[in-house]
N, C-alpha and C. Protein backbone atom coordinates (compact mmCIF):
# COMPACT_ATOMS: atom_id res chain seq x y z
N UNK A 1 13.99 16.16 18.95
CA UNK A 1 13.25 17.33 19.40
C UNK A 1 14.17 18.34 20.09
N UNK A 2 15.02 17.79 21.02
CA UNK A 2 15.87 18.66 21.50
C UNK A 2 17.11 19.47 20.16
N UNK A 3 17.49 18.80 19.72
CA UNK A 3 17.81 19.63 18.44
C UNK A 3 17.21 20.70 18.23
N UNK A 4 16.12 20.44 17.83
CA UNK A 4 15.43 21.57 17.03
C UNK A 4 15.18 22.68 17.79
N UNK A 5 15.11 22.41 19.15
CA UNK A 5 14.95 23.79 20.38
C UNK A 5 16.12 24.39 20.49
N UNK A 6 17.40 23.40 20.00
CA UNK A 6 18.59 24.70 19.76
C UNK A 6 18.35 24.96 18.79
N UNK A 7 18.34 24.87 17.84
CA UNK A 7 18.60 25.79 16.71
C UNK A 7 17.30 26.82 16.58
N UNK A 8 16.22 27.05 17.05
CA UNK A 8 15.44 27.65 17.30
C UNK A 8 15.98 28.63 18.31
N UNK A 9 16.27 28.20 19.14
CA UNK A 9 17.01 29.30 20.81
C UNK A 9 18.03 30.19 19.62
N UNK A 10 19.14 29.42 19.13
CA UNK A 10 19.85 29.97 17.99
C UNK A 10 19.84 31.10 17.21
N UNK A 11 18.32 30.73 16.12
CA UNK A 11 18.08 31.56 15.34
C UNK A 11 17.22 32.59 15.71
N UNK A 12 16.69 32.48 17.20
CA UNK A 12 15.72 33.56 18.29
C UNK A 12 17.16 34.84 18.62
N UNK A 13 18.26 33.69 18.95
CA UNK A 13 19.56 34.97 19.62
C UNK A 13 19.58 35.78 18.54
N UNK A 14 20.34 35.01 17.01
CA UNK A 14 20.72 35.97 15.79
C UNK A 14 19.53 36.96 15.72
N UNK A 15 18.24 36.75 15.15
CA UNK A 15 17.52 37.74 15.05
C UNK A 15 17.92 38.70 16.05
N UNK A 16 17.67 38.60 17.61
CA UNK A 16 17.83 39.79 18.59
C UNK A 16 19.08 40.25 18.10
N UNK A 17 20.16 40.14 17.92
CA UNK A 17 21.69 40.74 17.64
C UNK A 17 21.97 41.30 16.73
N UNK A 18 20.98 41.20 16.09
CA UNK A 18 20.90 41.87 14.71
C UNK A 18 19.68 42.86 14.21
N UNK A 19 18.93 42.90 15.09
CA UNK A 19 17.47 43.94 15.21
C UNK A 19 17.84 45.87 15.23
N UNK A 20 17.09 45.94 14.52
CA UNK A 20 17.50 47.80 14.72
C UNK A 20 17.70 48.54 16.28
N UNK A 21 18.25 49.45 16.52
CA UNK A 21 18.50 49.68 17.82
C UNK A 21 17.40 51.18 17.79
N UNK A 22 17.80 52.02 18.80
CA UNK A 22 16.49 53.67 18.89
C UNK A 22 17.24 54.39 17.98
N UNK A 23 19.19 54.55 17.51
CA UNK A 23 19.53 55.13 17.46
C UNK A 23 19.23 55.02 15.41
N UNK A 24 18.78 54.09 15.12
CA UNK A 24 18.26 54.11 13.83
C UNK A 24 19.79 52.94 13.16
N UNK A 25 20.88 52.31 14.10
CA UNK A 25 22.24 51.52 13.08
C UNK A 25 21.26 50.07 13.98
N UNK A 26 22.07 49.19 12.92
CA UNK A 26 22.08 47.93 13.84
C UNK A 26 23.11 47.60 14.75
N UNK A 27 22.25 46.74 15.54
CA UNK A 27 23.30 46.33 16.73
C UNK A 27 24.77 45.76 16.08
N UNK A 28 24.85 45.06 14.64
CA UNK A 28 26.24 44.87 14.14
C UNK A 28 27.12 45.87 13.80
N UNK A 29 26.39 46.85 13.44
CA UNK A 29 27.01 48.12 13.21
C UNK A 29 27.45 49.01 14.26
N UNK A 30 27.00 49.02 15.34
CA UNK A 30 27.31 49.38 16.66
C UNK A 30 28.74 48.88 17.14
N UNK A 31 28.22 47.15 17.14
CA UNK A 31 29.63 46.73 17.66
C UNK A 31 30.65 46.83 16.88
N UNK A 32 30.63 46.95 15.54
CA UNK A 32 31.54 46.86 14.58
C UNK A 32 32.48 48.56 14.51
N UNK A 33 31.38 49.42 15.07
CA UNK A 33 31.81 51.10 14.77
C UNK A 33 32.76 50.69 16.47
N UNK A 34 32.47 50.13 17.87
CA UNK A 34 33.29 50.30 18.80
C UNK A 34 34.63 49.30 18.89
N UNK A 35 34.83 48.90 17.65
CA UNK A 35 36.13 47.76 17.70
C UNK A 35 36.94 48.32 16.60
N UNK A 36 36.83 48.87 15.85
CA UNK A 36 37.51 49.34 14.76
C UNK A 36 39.10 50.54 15.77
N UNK A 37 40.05 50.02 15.14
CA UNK A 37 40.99 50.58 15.54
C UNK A 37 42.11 51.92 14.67
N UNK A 38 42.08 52.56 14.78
CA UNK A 38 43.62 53.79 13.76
C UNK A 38 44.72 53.50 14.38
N UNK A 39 45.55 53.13 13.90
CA UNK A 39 46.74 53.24 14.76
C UNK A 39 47.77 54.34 13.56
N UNK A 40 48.43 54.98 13.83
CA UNK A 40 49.29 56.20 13.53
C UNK A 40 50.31 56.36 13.83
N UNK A 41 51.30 56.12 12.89
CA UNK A 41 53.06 56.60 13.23
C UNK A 41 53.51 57.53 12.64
N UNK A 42 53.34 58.67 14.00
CA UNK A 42 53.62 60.21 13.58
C UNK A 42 55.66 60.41 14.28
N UNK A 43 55.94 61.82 13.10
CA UNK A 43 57.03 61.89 13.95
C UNK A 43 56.75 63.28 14.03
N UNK A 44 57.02 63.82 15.37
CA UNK A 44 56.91 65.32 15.68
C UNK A 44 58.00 66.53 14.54
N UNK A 45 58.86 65.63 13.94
CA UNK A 45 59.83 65.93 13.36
C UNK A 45 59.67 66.46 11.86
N UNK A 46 58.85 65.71 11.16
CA UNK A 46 58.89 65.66 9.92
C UNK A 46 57.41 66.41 9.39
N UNK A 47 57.92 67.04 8.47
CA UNK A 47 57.32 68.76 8.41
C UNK A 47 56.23 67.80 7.50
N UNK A 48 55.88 66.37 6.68
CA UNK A 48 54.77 65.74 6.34
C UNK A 48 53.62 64.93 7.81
N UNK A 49 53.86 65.22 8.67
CA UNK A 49 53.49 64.58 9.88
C UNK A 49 52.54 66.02 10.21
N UNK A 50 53.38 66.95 10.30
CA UNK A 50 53.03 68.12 10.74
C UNK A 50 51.82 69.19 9.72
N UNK A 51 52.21 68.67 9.08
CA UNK A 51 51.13 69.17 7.62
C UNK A 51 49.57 68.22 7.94
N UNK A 52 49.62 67.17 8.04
CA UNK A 52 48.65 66.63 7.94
C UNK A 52 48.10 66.63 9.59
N UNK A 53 48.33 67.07 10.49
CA UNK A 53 47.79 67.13 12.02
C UNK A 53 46.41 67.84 11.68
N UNK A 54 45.87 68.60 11.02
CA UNK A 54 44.55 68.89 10.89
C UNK A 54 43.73 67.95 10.22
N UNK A 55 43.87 67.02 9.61
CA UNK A 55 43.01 66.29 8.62
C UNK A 55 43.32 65.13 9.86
N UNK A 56 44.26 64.79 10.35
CA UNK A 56 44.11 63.69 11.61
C UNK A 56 43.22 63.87 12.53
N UNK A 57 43.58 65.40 12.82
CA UNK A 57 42.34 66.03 13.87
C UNK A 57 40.83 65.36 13.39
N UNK A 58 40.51 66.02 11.68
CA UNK A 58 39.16 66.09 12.01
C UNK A 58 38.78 64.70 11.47
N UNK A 59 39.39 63.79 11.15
CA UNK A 59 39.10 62.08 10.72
C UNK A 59 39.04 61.56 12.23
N UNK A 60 39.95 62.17 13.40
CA UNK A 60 39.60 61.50 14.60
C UNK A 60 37.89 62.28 15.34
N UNK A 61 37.82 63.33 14.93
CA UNK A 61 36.89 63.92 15.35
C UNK A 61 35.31 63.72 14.50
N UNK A 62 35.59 63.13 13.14
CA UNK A 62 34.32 62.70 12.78
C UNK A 62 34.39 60.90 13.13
N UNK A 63 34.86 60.53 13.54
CA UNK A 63 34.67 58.81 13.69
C UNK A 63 35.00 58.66 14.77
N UNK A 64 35.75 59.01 16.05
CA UNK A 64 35.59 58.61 17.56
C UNK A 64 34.84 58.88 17.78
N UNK A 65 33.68 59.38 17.86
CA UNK A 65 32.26 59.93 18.19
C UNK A 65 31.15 58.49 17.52
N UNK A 66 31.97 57.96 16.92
CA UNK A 66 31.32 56.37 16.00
C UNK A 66 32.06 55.14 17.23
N UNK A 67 32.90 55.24 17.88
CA UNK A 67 33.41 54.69 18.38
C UNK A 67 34.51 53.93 17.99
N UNK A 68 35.03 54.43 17.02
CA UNK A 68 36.77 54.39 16.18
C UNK A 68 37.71 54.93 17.17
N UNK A 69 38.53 53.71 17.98
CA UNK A 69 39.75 54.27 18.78
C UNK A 69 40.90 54.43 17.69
N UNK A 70 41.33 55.74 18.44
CA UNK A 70 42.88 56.17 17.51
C UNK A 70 43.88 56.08 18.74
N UNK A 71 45.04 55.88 18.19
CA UNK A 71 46.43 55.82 18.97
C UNK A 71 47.51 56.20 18.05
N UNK A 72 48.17 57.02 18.52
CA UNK A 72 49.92 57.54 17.90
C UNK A 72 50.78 56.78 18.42
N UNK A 73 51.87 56.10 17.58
CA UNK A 73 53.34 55.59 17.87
C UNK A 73 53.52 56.65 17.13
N UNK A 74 55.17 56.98 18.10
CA UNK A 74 56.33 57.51 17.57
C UNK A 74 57.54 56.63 17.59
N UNK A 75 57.59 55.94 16.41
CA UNK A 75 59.12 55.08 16.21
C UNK A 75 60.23 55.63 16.20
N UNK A 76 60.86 56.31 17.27
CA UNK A 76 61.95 56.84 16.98
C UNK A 76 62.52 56.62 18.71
N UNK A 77 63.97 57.00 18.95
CA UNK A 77 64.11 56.42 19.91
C UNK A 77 64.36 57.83 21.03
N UNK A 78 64.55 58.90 20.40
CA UNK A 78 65.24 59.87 21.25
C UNK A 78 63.93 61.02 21.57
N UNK A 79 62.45 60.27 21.25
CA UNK A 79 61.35 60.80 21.61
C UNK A 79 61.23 60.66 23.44
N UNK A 80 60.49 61.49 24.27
CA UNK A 80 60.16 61.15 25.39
C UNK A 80 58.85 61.34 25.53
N UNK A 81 58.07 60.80 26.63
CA UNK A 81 56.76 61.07 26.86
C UNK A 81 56.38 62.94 26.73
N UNK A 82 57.12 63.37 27.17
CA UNK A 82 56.49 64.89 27.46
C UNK A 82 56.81 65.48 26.23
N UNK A 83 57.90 65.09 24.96
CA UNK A 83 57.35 65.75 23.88
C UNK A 83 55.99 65.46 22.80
N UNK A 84 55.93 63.89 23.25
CA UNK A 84 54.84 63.58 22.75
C UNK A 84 53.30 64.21 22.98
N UNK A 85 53.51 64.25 24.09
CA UNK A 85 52.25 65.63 24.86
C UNK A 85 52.66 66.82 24.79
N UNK A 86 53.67 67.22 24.29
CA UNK A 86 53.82 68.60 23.72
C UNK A 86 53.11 68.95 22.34
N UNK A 87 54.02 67.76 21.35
CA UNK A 87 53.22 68.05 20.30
C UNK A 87 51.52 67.35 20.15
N UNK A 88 51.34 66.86 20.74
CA UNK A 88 49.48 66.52 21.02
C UNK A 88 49.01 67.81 21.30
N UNK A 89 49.56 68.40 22.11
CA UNK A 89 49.12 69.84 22.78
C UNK A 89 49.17 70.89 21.47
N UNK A 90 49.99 70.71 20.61
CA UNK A 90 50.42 71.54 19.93
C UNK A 90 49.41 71.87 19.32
N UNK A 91 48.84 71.02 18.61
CA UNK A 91 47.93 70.71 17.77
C UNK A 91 46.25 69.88 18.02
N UNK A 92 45.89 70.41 19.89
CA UNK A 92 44.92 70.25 20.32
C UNK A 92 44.72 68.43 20.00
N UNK A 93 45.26 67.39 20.03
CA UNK A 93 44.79 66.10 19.40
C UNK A 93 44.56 65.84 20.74
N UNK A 94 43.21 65.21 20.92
CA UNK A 94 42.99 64.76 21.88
C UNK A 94 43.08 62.73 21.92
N UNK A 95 43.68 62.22 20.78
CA UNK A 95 43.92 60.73 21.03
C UNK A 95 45.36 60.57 22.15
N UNK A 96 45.46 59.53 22.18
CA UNK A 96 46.85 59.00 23.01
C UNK A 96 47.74 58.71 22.14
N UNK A 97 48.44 59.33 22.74
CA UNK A 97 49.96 58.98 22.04
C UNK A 97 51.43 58.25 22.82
N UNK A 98 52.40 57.58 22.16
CA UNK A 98 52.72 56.32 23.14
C UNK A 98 54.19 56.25 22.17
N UNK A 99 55.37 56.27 23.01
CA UNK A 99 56.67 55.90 22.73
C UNK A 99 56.75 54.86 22.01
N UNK A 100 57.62 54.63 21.12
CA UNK A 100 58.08 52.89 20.41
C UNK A 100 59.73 53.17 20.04
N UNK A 101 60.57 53.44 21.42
CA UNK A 101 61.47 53.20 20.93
C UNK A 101 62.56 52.19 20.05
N UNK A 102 61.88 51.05 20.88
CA UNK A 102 62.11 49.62 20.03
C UNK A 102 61.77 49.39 18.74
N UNK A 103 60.75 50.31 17.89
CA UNK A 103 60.19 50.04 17.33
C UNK A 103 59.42 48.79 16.81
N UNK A 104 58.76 48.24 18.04
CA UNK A 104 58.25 47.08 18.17
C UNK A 104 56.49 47.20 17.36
N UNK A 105 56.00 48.01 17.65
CA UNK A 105 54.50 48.35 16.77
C UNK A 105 55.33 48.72 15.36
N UNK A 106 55.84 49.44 15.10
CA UNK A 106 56.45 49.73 13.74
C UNK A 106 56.70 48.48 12.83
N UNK A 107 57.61 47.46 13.28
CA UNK A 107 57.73 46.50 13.04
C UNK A 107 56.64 45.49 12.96
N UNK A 108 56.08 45.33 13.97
CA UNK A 108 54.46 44.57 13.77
C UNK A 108 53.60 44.73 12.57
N UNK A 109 53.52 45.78 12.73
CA UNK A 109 53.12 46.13 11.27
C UNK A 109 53.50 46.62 10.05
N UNK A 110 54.88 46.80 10.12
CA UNK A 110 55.94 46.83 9.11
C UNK A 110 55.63 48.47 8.38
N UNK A 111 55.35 49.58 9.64
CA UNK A 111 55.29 50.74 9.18
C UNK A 111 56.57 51.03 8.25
N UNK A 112 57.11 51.95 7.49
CA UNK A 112 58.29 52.45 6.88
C UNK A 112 57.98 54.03 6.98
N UNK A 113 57.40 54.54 6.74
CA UNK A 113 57.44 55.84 6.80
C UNK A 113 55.81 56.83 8.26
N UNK A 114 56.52 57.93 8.19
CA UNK A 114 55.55 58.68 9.09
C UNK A 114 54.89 60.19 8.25
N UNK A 115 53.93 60.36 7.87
CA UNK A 115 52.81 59.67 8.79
C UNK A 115 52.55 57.76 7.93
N UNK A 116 51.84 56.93 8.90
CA UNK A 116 51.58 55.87 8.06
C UNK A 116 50.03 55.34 9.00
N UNK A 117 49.48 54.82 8.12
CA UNK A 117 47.80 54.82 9.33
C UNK A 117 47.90 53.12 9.07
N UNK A 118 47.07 52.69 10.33
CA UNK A 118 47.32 50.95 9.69
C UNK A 118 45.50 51.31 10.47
N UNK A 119 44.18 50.69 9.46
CA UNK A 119 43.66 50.15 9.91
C UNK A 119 43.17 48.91 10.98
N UNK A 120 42.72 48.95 11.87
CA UNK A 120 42.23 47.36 12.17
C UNK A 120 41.05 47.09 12.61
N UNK A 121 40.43 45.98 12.34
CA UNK A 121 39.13 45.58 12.51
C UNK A 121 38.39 44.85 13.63
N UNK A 122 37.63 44.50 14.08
CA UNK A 122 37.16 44.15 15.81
C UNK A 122 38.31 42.60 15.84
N UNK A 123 38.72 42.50 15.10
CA UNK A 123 39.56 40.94 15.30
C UNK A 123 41.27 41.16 15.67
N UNK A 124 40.94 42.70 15.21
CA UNK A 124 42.72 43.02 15.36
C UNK A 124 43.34 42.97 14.14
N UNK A 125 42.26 42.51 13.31
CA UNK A 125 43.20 42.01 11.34
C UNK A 125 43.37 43.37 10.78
N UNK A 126 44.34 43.53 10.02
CA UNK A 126 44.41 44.94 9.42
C UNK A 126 43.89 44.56 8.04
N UNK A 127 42.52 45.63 7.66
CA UNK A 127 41.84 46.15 6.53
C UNK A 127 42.32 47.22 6.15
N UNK A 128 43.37 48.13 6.18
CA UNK A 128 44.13 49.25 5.39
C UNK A 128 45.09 49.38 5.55
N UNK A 129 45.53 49.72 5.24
CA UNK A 129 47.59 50.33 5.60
C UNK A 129 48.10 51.15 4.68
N UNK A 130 48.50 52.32 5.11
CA UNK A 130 49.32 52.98 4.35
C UNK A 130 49.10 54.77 4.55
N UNK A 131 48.75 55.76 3.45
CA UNK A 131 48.77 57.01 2.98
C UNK A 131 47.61 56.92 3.67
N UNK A 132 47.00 58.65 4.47
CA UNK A 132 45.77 59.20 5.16
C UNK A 132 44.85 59.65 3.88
N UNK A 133 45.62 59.84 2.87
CA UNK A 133 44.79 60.52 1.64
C UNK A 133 46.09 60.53 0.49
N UNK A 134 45.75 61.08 -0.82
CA UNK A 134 46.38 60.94 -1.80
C UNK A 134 47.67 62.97 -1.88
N UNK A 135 46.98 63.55 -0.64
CA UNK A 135 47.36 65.04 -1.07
C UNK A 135 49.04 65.46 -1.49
N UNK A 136 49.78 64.23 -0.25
CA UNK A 136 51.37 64.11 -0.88
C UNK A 136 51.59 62.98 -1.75
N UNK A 137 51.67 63.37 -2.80
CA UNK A 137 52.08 62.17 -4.28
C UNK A 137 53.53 61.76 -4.44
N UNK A 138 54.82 62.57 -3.64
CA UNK A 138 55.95 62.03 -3.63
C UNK A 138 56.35 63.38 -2.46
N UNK A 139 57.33 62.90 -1.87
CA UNK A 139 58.21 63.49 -1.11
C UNK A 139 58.67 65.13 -1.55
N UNK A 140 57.87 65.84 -0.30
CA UNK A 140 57.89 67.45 -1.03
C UNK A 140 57.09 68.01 -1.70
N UNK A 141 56.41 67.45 -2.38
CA UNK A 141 55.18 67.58 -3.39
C UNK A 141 53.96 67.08 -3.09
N UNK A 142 52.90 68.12 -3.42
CA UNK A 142 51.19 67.78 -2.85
C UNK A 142 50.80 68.48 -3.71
N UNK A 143 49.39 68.05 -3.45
CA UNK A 143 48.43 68.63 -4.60
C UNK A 143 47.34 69.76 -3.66
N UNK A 144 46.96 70.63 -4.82
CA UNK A 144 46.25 71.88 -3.36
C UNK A 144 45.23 71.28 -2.29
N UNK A 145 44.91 69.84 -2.69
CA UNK A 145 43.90 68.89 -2.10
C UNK A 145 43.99 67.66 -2.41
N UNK A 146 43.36 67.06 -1.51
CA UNK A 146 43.33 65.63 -1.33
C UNK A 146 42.33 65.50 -2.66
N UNK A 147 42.57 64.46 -3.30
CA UNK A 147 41.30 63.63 -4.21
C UNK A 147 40.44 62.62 -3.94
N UNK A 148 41.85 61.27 -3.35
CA UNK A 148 41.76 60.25 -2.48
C UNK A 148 41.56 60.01 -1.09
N UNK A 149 40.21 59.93 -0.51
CA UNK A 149 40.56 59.96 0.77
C UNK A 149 40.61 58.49 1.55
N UNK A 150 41.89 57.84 1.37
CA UNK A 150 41.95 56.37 1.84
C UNK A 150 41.78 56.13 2.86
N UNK A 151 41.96 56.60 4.23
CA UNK A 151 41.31 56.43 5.24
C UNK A 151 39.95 56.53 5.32
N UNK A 152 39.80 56.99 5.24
CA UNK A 152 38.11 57.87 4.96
C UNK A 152 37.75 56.93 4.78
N UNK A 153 37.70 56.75 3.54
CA UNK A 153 36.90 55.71 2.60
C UNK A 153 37.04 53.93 3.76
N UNK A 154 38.58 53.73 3.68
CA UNK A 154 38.71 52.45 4.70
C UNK A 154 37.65 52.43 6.08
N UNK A 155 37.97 53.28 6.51
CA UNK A 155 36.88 53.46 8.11
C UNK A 155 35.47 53.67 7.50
N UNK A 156 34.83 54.07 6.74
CA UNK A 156 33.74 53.79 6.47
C UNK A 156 33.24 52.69 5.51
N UNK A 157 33.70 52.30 4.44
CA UNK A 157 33.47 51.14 3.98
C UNK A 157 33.35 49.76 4.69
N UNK A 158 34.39 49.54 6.00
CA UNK A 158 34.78 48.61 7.17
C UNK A 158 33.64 49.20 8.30
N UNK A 159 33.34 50.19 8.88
CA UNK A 159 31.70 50.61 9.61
C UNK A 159 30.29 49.73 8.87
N UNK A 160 29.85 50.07 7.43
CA UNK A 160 29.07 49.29 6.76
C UNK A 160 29.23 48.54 6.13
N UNK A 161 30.24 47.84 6.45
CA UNK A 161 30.56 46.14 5.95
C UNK A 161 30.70 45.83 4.75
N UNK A 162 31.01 46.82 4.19
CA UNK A 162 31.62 46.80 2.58
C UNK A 162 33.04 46.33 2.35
N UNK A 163 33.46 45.80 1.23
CA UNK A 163 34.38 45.53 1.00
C UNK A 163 35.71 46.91 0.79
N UNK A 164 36.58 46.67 0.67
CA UNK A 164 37.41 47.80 0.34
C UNK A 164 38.14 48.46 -0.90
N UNK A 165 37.96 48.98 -1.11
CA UNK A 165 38.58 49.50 -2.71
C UNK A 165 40.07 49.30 -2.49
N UNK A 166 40.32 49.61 -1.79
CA UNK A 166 42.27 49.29 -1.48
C UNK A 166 42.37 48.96 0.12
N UNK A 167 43.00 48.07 -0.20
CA UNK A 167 43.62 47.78 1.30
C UNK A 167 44.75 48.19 1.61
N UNK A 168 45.44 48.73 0.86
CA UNK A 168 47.22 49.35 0.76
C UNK A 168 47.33 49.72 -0.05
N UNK A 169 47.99 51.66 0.45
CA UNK A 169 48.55 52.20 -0.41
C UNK A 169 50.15 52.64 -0.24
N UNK A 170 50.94 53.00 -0.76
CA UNK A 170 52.57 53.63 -0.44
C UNK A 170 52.29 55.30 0.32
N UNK A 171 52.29 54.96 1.96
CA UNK A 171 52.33 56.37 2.65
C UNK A 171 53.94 57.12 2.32
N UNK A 172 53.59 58.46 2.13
CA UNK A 172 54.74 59.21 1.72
C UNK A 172 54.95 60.11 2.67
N UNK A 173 56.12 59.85 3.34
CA UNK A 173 56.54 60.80 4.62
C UNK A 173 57.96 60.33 5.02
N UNK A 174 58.34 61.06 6.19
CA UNK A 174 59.67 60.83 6.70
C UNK A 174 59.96 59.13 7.35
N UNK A 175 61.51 58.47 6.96
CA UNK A 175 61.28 57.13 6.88
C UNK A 175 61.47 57.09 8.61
N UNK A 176 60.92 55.65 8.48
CA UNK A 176 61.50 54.92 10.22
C UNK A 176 62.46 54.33 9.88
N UNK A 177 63.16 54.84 11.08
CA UNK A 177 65.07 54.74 11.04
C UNK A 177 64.92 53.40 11.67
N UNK A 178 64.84 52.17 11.18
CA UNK A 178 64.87 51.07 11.95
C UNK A 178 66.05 50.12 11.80
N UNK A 179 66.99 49.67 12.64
CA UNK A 179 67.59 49.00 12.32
C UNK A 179 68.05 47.62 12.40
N UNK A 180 68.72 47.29 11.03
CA UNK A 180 68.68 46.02 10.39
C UNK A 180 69.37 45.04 11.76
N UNK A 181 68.61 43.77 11.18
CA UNK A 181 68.95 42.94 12.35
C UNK A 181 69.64 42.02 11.91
């Protein structure tokens, strides 16, 4: 008998945790929209970093409002805090942005080039990595528009618990100067 009053208490919690909320998402979708992470390795330097600061803008500005935290590494070593808030300033970004001279996040996640976006999911696991969109197809060269929007698509497919059409693509931008060990 006592058995059965847990798994009853049990399947009483799941239902509540999973019930519609006022705002019209479920409570999984809630917690799932405030754990989702962007992480971003921009270099103030590289004129593909700098091209794409508006489409960063407004991907941080339609999904932090979902509760999608974003953060900037800069892997490079001769960056300092106050240019990093220069160029944030530059370009109105209101996420945080954060030194890696070591290139220790770079490495963690085995960024190679900037810009490079690494998804991650309420566990910390990365569900994307790579290109913000398809608009630079090789070094120097873009198309008048994006087609592909791989972030996009990653942060919302991972919000409603869909699977992912790609989990990795080849980001095309200026490389991280990292060196061999």
């Amino acid at each position: 008998m006592e058995m059965w009053r847990k798994i009853c208490l049990l399947l009483l919690a799941l239902n509540v945790f999973f019930i519609e909320n006022t705002a019209s998402k479920s409570v999984r979708e809630t917690f799932q929209a405030e754990t989702l992470k962007v992480i971003l390795f921009l270099d103030p330097e590289c004129p593909v970093t700098n091209a794409y600061m508006k489409e960063i803008k407004s991907i941080h500005a339609d999904y932090s409002g979902k509760g999608v935290i974003f953060e900037a590494y800069f892997p490079m070593e001769t960056i300092a805090d106050k240019d990093i808030k220069a160029f944030l300033k530059k370009y109105n970004a209101t996420f945080p942005g954060f030194t890696d001279p070591e290139m220790r996040k770079a490495k963690r996640y085995k960024a190679t080039v900037m810009p490079e976006v690494v998804l991650l999911d309420a566990n910390g696991i990365t569900v994307y990595q790579g290109a913000i969109d398809n608009w630079f197809y090789a070094l120097g060269k873009s198309r008048p528009k994006a087609t592909e929007l791989y972030l996009r698509n990653a942060i919302e497919a991972t919000l409603n618990g869909n699977p992912l059409m790609q989990t990795k693509t080849q980001a095309i931008g200026c490389l991280i100067n990292m060196k061999l060990e």
